[in-house]
PDB file of N, CA and C in Angstrom:
ATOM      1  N   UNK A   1     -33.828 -47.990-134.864  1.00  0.00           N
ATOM      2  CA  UNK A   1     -34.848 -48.953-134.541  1.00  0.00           C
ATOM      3  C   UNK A   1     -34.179 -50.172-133.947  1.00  0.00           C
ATOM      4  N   UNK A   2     -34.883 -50.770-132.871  1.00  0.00           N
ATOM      5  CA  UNK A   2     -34.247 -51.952-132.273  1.00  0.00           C
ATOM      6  C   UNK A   2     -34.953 -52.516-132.422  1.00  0.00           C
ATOM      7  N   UNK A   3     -34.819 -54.128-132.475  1.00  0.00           N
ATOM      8  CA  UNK A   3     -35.436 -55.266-132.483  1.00  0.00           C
ATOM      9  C   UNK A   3     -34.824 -56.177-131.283  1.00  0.00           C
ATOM     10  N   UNK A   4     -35.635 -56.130-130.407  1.00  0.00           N
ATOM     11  CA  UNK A   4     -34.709 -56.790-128.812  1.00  0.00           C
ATOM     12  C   UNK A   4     -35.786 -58.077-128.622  1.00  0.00           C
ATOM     13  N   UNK A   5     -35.683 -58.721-129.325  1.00  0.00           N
ATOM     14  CA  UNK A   5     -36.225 -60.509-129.248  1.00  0.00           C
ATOM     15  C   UNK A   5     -35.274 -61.448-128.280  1.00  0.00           C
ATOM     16  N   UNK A   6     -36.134 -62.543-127.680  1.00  0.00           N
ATOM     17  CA  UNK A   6     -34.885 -63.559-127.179  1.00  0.00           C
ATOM     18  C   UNK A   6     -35.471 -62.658-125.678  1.00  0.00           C
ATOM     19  N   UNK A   7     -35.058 -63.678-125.050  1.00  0.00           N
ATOM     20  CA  UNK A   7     -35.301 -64.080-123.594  1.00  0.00           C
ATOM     21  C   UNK A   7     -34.201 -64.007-123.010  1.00  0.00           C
ATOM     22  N   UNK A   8     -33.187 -64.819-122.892  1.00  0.00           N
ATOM     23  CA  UNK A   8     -31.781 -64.923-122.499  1.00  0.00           C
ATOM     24  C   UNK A   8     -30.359 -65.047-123.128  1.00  0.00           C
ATOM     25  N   UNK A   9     -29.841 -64.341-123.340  1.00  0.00           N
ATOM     26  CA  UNK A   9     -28.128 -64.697-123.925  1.00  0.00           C
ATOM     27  C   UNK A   9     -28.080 -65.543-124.197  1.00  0.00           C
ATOM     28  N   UNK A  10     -28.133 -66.862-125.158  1.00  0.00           N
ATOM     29  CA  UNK A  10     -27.719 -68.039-124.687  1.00  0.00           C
ATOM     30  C   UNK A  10     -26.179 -68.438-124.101  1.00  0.00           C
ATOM     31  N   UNK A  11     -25.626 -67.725-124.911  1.00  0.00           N
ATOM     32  CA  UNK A  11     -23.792 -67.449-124.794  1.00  0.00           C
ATOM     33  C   UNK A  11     -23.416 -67.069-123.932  1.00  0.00           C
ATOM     34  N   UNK A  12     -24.062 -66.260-123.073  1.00  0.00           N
ATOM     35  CA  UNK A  12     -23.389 -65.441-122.085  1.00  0.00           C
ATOM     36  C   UNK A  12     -24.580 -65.561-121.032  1.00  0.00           C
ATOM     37  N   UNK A  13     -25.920 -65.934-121.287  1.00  0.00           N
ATOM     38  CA  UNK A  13     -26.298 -66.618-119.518  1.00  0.00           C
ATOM     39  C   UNK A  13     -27.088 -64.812-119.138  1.00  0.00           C
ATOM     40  N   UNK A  14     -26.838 -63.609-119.641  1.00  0.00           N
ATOM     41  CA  UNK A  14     -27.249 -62.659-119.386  1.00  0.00           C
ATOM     42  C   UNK A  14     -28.869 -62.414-119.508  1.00  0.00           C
ATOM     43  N   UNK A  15     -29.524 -61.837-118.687  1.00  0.00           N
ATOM     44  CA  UNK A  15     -31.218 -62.024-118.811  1.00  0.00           C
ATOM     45  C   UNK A  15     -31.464 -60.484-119.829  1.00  0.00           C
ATOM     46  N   UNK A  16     -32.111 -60.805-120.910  1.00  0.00           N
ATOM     47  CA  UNK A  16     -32.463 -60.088-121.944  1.00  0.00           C
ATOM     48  C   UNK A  16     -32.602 -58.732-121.719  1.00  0.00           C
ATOM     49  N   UNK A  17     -33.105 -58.303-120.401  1.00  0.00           N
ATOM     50  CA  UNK A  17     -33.241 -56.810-120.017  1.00  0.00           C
ATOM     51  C   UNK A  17     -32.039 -56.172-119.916  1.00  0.00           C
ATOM     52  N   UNK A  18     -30.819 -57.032-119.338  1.00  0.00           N
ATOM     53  CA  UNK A  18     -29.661 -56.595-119.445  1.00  0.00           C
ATOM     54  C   UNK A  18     -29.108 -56.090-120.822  1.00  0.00           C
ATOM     55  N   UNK A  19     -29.648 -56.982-121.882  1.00  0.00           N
ATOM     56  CA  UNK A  19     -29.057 -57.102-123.016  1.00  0.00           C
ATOM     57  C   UNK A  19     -29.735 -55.386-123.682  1.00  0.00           C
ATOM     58  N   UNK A  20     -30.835 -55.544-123.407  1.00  0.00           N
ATOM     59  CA  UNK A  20     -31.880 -54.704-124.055  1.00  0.00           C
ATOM     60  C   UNK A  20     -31.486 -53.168-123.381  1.00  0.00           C
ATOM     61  N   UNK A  21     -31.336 -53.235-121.841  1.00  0.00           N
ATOM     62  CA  UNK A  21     -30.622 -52.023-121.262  1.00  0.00           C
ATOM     63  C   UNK A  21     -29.528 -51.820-121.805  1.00  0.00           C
ATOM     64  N   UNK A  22     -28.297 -52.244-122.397  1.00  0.00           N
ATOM     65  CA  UNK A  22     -27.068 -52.315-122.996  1.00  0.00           C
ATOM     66  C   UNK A  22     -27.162 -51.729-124.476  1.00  0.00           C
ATOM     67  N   UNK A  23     -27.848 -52.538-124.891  1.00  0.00           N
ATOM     68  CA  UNK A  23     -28.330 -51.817-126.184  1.00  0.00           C
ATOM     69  C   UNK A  23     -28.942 -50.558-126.029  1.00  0.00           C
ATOM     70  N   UNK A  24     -29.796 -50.015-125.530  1.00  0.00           N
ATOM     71  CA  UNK A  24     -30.330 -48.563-124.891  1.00  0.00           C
ATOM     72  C   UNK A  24     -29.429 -47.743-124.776  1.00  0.00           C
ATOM     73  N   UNK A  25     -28.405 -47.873-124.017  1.00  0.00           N
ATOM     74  CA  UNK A  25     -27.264 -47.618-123.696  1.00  0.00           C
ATOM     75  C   UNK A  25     -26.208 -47.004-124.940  1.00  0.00           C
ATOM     76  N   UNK A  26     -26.022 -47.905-125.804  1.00  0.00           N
ATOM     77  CA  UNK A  26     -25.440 -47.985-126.788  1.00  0.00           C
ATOM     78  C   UNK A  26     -26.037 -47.229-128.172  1.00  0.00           C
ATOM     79  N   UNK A  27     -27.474 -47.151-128.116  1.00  0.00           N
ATOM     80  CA  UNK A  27     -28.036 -46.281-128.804  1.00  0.00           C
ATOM     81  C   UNK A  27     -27.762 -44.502-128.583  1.00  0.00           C
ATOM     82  N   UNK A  28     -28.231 -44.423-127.384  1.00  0.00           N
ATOM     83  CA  UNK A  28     -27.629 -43.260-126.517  1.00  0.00           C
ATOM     84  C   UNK A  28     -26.926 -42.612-126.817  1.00  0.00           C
ATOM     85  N   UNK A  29     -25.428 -43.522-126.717  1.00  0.00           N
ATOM     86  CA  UNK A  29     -24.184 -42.633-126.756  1.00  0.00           C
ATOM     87  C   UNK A  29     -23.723 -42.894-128.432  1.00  0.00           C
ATOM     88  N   UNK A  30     -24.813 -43.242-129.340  1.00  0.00           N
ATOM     89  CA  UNK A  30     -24.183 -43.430-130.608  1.00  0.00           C
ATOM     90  C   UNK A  30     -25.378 -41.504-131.261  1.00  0.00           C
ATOM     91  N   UNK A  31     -26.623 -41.584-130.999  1.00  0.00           N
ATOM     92  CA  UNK A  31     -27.251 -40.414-131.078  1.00  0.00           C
ATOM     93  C   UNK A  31     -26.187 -39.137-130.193  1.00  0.00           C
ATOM     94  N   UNK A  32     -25.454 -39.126-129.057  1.00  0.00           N
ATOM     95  CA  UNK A  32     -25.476 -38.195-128.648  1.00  0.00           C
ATOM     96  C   UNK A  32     -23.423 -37.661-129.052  1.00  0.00           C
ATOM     97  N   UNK A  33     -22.943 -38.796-129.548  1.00  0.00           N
ATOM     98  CA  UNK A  33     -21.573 -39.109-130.051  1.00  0.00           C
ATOM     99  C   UNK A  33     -21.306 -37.643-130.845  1.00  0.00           C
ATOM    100  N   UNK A  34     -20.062 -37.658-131.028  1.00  0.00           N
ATOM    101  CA  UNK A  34     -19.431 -37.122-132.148  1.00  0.00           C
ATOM    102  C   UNK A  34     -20.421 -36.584-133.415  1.00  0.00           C
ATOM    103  N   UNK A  35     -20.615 -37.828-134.178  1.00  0.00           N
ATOM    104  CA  UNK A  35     -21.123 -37.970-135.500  1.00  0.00           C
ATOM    105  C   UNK A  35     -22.615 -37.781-135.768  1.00  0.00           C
ATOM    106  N   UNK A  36     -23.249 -38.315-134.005  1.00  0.00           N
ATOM    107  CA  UNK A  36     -24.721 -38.198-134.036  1.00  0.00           C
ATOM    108  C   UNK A  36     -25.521 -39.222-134.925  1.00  0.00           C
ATOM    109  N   UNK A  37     -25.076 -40.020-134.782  1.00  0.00           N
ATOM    110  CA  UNK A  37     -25.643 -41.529-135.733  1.00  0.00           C
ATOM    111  C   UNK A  37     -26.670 -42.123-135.375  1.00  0.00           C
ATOM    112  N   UNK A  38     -27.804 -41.446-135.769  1.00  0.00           N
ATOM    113  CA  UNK A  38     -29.327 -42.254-135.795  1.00  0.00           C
ATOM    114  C   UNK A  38     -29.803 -43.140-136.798  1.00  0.00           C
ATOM    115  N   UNK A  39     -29.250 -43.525-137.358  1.00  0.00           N
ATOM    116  CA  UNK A  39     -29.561 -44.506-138.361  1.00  0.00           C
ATOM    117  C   UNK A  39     -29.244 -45.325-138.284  1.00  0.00           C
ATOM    118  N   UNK A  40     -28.721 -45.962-137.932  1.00  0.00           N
ATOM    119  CA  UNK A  40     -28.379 -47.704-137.267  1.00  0.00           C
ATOM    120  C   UNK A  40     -28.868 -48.834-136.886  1.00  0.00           C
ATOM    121  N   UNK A  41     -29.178 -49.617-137.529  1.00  0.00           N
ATOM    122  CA  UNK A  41     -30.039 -50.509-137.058  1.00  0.00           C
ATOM    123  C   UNK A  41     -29.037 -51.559-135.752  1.00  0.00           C
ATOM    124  N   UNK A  42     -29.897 -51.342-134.285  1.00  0.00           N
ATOM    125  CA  UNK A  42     -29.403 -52.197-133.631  1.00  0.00           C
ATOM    126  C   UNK A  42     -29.981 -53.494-133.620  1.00  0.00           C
ATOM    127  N   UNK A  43     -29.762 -54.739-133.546  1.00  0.00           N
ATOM    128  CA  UNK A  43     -31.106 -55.633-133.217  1.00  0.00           C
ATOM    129  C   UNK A  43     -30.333 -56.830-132.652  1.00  0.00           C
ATOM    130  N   UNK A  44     -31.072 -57.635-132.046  1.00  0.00           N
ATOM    131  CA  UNK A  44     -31.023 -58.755-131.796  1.00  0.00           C
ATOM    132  C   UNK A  44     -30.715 -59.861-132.157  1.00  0.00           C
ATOM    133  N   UNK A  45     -30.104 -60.965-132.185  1.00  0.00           N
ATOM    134  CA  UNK A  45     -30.833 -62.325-132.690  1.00  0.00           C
ATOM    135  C   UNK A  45     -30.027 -63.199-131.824  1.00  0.00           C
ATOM    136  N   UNK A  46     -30.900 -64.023-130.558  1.00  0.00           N
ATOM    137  CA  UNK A  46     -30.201 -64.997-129.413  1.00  0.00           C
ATOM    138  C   UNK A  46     -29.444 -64.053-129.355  1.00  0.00           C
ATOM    139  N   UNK A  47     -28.361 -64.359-128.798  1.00  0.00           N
ATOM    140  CA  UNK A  47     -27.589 -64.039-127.400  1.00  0.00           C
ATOM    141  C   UNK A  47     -26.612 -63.352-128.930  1.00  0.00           C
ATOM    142  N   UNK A  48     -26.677 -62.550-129.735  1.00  0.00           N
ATOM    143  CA  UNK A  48     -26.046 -62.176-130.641  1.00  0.00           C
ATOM    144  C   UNK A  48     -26.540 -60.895-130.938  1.00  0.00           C
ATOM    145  N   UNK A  49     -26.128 -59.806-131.237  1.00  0.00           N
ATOM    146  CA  UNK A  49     -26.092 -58.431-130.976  1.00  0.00           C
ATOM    147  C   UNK A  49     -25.610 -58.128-133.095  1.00  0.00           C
ATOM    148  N   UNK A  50     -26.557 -57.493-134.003  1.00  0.00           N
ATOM    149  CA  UNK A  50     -25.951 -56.633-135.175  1.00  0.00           C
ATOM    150  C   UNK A  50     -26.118 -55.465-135.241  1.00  0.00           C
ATOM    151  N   UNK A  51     -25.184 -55.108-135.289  1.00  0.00           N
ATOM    152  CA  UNK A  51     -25.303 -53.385-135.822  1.00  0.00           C
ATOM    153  C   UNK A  51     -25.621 -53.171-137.312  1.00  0.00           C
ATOM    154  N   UNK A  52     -25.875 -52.280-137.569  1.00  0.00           N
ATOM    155  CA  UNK A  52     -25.803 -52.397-139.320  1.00  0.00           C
ATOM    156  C   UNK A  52     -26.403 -50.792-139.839  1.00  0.00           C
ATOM    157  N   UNK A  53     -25.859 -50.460-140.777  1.00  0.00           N
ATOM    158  CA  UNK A  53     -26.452 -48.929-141.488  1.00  0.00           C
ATOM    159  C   UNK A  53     -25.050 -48.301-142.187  1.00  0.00           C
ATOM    160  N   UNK A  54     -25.368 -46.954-142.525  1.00  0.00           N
ATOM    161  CA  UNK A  54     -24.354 -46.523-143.433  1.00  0.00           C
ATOM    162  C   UNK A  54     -24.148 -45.358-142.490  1.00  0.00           C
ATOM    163  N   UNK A  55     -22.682 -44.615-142.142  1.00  0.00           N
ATOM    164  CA  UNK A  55     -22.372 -43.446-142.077  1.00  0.00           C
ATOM    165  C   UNK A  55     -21.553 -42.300-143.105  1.00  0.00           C
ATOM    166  N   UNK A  56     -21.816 -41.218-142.601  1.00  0.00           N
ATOM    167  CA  UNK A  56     -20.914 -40.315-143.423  1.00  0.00           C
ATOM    168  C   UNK A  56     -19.645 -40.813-144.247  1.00  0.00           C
ATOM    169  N   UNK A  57     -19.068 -40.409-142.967  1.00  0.00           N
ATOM    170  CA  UNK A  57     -17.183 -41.093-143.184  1.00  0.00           C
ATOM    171  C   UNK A  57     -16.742 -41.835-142.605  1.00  0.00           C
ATOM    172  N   UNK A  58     -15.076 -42.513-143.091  1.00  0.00           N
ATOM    173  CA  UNK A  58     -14.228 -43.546-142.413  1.00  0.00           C
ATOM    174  C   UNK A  58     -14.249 -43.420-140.756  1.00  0.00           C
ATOM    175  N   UNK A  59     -14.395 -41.717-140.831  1.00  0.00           N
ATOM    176  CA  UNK A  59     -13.879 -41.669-138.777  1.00  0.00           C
ATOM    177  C   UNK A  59     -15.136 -41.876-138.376  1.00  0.00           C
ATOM    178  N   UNK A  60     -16.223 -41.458-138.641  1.00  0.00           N
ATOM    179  CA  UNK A  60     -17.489 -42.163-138.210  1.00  0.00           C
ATOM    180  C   UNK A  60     -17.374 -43.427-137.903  1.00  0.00           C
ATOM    181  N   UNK A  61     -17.238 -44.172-138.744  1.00  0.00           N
ATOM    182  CA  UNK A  61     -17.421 -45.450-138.650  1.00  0.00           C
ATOM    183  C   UNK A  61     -16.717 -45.900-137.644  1.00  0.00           C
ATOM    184  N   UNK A  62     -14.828 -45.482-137.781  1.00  0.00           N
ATOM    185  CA  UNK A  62     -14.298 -46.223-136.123  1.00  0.00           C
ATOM    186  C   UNK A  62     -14.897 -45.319-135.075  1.00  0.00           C
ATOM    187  N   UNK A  63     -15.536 -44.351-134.897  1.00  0.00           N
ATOM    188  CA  UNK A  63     -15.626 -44.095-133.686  1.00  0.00           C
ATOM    189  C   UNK A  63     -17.154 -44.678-133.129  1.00  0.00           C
ATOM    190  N   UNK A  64     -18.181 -45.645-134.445  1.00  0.00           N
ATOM    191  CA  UNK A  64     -18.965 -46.147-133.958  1.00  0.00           C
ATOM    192  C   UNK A  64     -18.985 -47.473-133.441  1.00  0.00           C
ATOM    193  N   UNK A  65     -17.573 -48.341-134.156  1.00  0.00           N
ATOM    194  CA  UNK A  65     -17.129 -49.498-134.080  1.00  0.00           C
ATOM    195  C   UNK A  65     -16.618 -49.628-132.653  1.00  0.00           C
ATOM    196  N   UNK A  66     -15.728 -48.038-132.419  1.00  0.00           N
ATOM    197  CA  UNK A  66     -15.055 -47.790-131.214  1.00  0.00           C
ATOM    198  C   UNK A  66     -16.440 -47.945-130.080  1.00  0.00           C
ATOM    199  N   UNK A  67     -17.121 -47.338-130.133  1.00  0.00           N
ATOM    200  CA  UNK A  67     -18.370 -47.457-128.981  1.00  0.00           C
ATOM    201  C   UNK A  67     -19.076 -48.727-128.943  1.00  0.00           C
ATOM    202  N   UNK A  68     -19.406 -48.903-130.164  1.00  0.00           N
ATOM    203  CA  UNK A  68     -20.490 -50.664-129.787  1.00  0.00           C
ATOM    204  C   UNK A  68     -19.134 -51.725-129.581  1.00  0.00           C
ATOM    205  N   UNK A  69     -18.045 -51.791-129.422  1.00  0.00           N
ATOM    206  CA  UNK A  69     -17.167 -52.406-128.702  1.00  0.00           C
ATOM    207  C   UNK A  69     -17.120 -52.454-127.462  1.00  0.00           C
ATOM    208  N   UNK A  70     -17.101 -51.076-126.890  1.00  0.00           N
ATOM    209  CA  UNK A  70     -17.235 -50.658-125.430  1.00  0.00           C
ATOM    210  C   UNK A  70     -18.491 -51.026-124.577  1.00  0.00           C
ATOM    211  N   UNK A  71     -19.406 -50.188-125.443  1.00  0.00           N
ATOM    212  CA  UNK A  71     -20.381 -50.614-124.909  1.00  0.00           C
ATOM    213  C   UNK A  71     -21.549 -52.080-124.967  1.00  0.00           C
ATOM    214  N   UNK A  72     -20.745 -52.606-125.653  1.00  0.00           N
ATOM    215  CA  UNK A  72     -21.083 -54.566-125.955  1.00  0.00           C
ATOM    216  C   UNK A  72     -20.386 -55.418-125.257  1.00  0.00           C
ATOM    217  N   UNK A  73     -18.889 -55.096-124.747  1.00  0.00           N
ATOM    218  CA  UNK A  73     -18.168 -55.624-124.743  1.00  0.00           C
ATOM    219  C   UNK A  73     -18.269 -57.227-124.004  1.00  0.00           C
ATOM    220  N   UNK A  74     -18.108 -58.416-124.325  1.00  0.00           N
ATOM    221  CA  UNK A  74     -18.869 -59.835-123.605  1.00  0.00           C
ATOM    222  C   UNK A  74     -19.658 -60.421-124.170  1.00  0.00           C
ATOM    223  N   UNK A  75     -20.210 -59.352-125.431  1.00  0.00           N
ATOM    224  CA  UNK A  75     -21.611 -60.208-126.480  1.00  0.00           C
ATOM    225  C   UNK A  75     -20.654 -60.677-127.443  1.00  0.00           C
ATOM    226  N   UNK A  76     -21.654 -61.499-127.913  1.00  0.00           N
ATOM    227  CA  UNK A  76     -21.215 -61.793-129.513  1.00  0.00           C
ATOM    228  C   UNK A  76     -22.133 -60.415-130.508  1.00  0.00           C
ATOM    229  N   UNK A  77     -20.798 -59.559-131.149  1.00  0.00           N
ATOM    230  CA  UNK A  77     -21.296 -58.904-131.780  1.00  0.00           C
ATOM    231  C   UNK A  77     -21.134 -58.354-133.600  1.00  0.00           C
ATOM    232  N   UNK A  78     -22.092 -58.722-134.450  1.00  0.00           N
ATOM    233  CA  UNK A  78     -21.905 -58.683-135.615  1.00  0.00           C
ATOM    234  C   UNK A  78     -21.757 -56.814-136.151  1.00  0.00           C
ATOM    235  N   UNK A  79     -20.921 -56.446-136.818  1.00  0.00           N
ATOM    236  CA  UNK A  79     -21.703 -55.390-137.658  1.00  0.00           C
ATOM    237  C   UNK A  79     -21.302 -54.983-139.186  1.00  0.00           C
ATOM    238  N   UNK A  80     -22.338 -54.231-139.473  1.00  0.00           N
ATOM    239  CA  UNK A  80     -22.081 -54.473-140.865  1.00  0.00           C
ATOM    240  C   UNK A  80     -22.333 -52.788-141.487  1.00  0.00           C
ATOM    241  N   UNK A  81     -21.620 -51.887-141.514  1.00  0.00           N
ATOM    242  CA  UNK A  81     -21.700 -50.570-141.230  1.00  0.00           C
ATOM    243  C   UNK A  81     -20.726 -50.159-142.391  1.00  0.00           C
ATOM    244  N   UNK A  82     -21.774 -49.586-143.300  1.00  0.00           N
ATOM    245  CA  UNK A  82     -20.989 -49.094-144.479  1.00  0.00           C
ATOM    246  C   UNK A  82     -20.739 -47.455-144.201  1.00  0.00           C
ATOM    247  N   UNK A  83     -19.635 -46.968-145.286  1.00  0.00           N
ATOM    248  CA  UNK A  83     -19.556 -45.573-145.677  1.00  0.00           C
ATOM    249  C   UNK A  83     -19.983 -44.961-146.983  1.00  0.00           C
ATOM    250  N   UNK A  84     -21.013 -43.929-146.570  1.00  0.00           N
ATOM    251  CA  UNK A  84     -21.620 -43.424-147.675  1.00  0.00           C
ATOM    252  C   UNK A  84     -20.371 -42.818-148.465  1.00  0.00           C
ATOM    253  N   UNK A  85     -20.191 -43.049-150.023  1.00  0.00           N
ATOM    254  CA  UNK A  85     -18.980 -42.547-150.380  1.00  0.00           C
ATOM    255  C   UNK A  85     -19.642 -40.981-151.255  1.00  0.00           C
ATOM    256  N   UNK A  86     -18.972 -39.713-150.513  1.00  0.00           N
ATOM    257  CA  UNK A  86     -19.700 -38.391-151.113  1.00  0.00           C
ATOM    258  C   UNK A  86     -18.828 -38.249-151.671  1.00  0.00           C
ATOM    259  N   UNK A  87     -18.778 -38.063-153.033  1.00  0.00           N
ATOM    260  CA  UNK A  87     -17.646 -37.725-153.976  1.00  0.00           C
ATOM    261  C   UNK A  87     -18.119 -36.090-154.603  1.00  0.00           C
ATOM    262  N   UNK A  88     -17.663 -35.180-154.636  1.00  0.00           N
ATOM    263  CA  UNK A  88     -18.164 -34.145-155.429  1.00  0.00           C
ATOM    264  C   UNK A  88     -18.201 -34.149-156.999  1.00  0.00           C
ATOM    265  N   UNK A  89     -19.432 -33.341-158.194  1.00  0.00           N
ATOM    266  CA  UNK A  89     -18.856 -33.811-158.766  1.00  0.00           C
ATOM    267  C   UNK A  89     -17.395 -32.886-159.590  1.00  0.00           C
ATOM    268  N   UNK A  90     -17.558 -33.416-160.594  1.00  0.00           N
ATOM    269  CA  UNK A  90     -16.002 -33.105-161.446  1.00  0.00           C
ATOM    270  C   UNK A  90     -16.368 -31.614-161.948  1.00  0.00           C
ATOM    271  N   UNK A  91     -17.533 -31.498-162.909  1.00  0.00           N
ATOM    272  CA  UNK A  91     -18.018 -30.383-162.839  1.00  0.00           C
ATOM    273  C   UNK A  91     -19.140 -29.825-162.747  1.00  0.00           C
ATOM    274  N   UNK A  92     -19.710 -28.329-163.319  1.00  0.00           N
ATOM    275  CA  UNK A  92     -21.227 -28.014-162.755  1.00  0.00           C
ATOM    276  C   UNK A  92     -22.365 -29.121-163.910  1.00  0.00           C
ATOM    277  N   UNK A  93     -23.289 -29.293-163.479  1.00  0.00           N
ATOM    278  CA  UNK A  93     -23.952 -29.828-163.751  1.00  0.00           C
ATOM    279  C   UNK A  93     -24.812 -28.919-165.075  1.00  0.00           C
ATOM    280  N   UNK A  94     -24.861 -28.773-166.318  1.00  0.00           N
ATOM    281  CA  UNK A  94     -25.406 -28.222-166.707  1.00  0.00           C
ATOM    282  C   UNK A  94     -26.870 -28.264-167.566  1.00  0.00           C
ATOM    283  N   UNK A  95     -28.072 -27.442-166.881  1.00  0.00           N
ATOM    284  CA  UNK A  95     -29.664 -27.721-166.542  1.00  0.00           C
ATOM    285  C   UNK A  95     -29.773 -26.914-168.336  1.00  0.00           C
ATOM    286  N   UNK A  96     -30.932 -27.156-169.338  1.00  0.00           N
ATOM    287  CA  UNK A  96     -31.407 -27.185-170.441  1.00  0.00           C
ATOM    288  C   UNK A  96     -32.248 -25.786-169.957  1.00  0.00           C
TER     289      UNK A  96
END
């Protein structure tokens, strides 16, 4: 889900469609990536760009950090992108 508010960059002078095409962009190649990461919240706020959500694993994560770098690159960009920690457990679970 995106939230693409704001009119102009203030920081960077860029007209919001740019910003909003960029982000599009960046959604894109994060759904069609490696990991396939639809859960992400992209959004807005002024001329400031957050990512935010949880993935699988550690390599997920740089290779999503790796892309909204690339594909941001010139914004001011926050993110805040946790790892779901799947631990198995120790043993079987045993049902009554």
């Amino acid at each position: 889900m995106t939230d693409r508010g704001g009119e102009r960059g203030a920081a960077t002078g860029q007209p919001a469609t740019n910003i909003e095409y960029r982000i599009a962009q960046l959604e894109n190649r994060l759904a069609s990536g490696e990991c396939g990461e639809l859960g992400l919240r992209v959004e807005t706020h002024g001329a400031a760009v957050t990512v935010r959500g949880i993935v699988p694993t550690a390599v997920c994560r740089e290779e999503v950090l790796r892309t909204v770098r690339r594909e941001l690159a010139g914004l001011t960009v926050h993110t805040d992108i946790g790892v779901a920690e799947v631990v198995p457990p120790e043993s079987p679970e045993d049902l009554p």
